[in-house]
Protein backbone atom coordinates (compact mmCIF):
# COMPACT_ATOMS: atom_id res chain seq x y z
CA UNK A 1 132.12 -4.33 14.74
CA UNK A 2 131.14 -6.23 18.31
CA UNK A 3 130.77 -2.51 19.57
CA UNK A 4 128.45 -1.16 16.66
CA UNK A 5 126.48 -4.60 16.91
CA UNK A 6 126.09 -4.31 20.68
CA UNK A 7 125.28 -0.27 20.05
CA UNK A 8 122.24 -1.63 17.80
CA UNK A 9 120.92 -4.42 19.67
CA UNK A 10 121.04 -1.22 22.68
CA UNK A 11 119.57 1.02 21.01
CA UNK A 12 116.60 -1.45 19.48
CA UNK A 13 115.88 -2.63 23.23
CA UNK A 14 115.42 0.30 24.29
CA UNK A 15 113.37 1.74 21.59
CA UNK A 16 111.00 -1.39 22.30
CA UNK A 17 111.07 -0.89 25.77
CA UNK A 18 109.38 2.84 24.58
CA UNK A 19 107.06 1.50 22.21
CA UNK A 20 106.12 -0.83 24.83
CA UNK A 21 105.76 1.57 27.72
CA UNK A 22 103.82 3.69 25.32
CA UNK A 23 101.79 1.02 24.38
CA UNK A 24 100.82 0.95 28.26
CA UNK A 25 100.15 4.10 28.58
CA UNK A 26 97.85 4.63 26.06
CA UNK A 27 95.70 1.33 26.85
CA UNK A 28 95.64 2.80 30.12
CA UNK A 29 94.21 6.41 29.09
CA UNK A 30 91.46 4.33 26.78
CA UNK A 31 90.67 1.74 29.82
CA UNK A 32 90.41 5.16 32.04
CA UNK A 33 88.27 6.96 29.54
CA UNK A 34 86.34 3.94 28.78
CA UNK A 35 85.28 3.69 32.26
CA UNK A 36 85.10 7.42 33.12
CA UNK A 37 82.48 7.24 30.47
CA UNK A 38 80.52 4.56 31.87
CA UNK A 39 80.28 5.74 35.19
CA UNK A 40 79.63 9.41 34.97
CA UNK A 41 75.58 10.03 35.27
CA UNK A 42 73.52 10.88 32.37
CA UNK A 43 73.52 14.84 31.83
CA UNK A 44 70.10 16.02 33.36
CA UNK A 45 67.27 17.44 30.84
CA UNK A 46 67.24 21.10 31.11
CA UNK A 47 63.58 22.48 32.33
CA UNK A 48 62.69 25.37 31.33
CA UNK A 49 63.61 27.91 34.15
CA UNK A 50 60.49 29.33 36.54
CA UNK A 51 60.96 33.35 36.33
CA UNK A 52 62.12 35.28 39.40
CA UNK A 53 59.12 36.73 40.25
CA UNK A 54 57.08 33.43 39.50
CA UNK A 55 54.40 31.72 36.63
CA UNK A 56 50.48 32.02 36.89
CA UNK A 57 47.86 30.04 35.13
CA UNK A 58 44.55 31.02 36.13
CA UNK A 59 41.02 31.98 35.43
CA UNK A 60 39.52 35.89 34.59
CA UNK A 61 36.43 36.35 36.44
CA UNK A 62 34.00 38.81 36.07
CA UNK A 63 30.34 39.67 37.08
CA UNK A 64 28.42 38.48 33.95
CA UNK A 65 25.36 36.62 32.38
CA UNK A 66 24.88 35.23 29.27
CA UNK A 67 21.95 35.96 27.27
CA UNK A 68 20.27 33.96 24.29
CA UNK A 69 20.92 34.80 20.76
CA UNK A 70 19.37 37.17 18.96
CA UNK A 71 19.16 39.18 22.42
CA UNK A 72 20.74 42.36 20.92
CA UNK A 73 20.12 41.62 17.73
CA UNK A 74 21.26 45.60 16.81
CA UNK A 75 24.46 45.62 19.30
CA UNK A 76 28.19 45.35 18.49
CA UNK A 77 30.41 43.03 19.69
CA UNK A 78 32.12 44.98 22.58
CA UNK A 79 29.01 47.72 22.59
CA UNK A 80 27.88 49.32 25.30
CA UNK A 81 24.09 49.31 26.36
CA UNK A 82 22.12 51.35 28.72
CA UNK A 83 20.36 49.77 31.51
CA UNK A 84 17.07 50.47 29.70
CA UNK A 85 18.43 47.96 27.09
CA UNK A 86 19.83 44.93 29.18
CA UNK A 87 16.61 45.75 31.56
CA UNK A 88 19.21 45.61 34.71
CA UNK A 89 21.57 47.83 34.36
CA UNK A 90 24.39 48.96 31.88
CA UNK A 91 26.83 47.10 30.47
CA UNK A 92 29.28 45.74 27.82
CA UNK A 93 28.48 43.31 25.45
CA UNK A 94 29.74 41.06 24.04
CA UNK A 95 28.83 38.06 21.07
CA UNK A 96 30.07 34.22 22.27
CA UNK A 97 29.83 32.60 25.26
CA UNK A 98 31.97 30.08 27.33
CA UNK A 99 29.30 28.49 29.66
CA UNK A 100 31.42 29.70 32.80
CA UNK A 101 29.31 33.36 33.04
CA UNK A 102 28.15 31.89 36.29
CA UNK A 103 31.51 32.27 37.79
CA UNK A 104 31.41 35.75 40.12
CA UNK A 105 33.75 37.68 41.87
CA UNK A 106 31.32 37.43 45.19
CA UNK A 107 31.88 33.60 44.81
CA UNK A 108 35.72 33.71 45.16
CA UNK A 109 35.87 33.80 48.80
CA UNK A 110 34.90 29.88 48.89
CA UNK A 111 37.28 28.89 45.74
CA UNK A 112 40.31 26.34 47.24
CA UNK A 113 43.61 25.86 44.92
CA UNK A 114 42.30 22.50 44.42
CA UNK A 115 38.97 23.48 42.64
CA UNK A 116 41.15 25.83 40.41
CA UNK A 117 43.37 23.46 39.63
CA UNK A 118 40.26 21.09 38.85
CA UNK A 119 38.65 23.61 36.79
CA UNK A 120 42.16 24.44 34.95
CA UNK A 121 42.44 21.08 34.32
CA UNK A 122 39.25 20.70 32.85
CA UNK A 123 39.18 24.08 30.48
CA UNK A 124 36.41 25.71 29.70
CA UNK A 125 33.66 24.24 28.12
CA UNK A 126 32.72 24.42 24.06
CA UNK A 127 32.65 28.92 23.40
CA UNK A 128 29.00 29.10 22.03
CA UNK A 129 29.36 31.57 18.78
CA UNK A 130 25.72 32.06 18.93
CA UNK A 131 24.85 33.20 22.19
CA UNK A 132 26.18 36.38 24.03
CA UNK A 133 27.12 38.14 27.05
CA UNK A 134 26.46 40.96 29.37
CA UNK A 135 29.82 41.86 31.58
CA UNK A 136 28.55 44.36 34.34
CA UNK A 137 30.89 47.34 35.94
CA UNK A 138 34.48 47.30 35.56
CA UNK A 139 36.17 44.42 37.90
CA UNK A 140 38.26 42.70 36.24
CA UNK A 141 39.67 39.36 38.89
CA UNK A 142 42.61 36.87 38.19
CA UNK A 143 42.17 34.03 40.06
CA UNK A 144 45.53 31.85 39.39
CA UNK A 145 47.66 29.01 40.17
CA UNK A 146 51.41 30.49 41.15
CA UNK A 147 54.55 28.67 40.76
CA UNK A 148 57.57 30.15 42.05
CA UNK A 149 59.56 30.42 44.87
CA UNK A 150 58.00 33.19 47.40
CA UNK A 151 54.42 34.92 46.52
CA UNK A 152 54.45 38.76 46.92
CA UNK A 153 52.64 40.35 49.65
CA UNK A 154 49.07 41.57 49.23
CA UNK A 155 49.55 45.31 47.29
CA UNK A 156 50.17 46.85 44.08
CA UNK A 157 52.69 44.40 41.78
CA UNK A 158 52.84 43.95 37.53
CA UNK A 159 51.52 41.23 35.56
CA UNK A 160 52.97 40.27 32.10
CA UNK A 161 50.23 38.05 30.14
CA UNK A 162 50.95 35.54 27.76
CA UNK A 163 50.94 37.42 24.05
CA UNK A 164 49.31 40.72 26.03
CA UNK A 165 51.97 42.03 27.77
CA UNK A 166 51.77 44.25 31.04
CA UNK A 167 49.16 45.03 33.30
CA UNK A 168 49.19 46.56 36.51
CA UNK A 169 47.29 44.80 39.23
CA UNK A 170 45.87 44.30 42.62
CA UNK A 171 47.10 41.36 44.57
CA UNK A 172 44.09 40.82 47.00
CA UNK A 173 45.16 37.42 48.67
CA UNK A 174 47.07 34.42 48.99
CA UNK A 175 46.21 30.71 49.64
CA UNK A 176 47.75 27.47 50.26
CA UNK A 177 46.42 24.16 51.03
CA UNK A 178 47.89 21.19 52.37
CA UNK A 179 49.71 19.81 49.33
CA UNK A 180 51.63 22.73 48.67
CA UNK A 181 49.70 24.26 45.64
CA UNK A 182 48.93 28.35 46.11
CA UNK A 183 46.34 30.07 44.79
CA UNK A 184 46.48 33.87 43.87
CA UNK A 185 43.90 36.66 43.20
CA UNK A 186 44.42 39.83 41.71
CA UNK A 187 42.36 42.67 40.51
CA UNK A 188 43.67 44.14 37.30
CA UNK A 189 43.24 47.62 37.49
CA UNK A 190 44.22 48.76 33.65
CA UNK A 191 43.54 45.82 31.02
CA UNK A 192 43.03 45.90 27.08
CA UNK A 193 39.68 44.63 26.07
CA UNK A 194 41.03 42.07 24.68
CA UNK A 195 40.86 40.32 28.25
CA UNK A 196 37.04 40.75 28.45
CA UNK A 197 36.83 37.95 25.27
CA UNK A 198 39.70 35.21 27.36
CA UNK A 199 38.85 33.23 30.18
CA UNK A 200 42.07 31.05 30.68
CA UNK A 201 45.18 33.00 31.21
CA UNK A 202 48.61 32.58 31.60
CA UNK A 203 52.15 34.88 32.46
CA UNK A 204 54.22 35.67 35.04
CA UNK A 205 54.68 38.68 37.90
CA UNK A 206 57.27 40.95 36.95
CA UNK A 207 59.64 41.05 40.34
């Protein structure tokens, strides 16, 4: 009887000296995780990621004027007219205008990043559904803000527009100030129509 009785009080320390060790443990593993939790940083916001061959925003410039309305009172929007009708010479035409017609492709050369970045900033002023347009020859400039890692060199490279898709281009140059901001300008040598209505544009260049 002693020995069963000493076999039992045995085996009843030891199984609290498990439940106790156990016990340990797992107040141990919750202090752990507890603190593992508090100290590990805050999982970073994912940005949306910047394509390989980098993003554009940026202005479409072309040689233009607007004209009162009622000018062409006869003409389509998107017509053509002879130079006998616009009195200069021939062009497209077009109904609504955005206030920036004064914008040129011969005034380009002085542009900075920072006055296309003001002028982004900005957007264009109130369209004017009354007035028109004439848009004169067939250039077609992108003047744009790039963000990305390396700019391609001046050449031939592929633009894909915001709900337009691709179009081949021209890049002509590449500027950067001070600060760190470039500024890009491309010719777009094949373009829907649809691009001759838009002023603000924005996509990316296909690498």
């Amino acid at each position: 009887m002693r020995t069963e009785r000493g076999g039992e009080r045995l085996f009843y320390h030891i199984l609290a000296a498990l439940l106790f060790a156990s016990l340990c443990g797992w107040s141990a593993a919750a202090l752990y995780l507890r603190i593992s939790s508090d100290e590990a940083p805050a999982p970073a916001e994912e940005s949306e990621p910047v394509p390989p061959g980098g993003r554009l925003c940026g202005l479409l410039i072309r040689r233009e004027r607007a004209v009162e309305a009622g000018a062409f009172p006869d003409a389509d929007d998107g017509a053509r007219l002879s130079a006998g009708e616009t009195g200069d010479e021939s062009a497209l035409y077009f109904i609504g205008c955005d206030g920036w017609e004064a914008l040129s492709p011969e005034g380009l050369d002085s542009l900075t990043p920072e006055q296309l970045e003001n002028l982004l900033a900005a957007g264009a002023p109130e369209n004017d559904a009354q007035a028109g347009r004439l848009v004169y020859g067939f250039t077609l400039l992108l003047a744009a803000l790039f963000d990305g890692n390396e700019p391609p060199l001046p050449g031939p490279v592929r633009l894909r527009l915001d709900d337009l898709g691709e179009c081949p281009a021209q890049l002509l140059s590449v500027t950067a100030d001070a600060l760190g901001r470039r500024m890009l300008v491309f010719r777009l040598t094949e373009f829907p129509e649809e691009l001759y209505r838009l002023r603000i544009v924005n996509g990316e260049i296909i690498p």
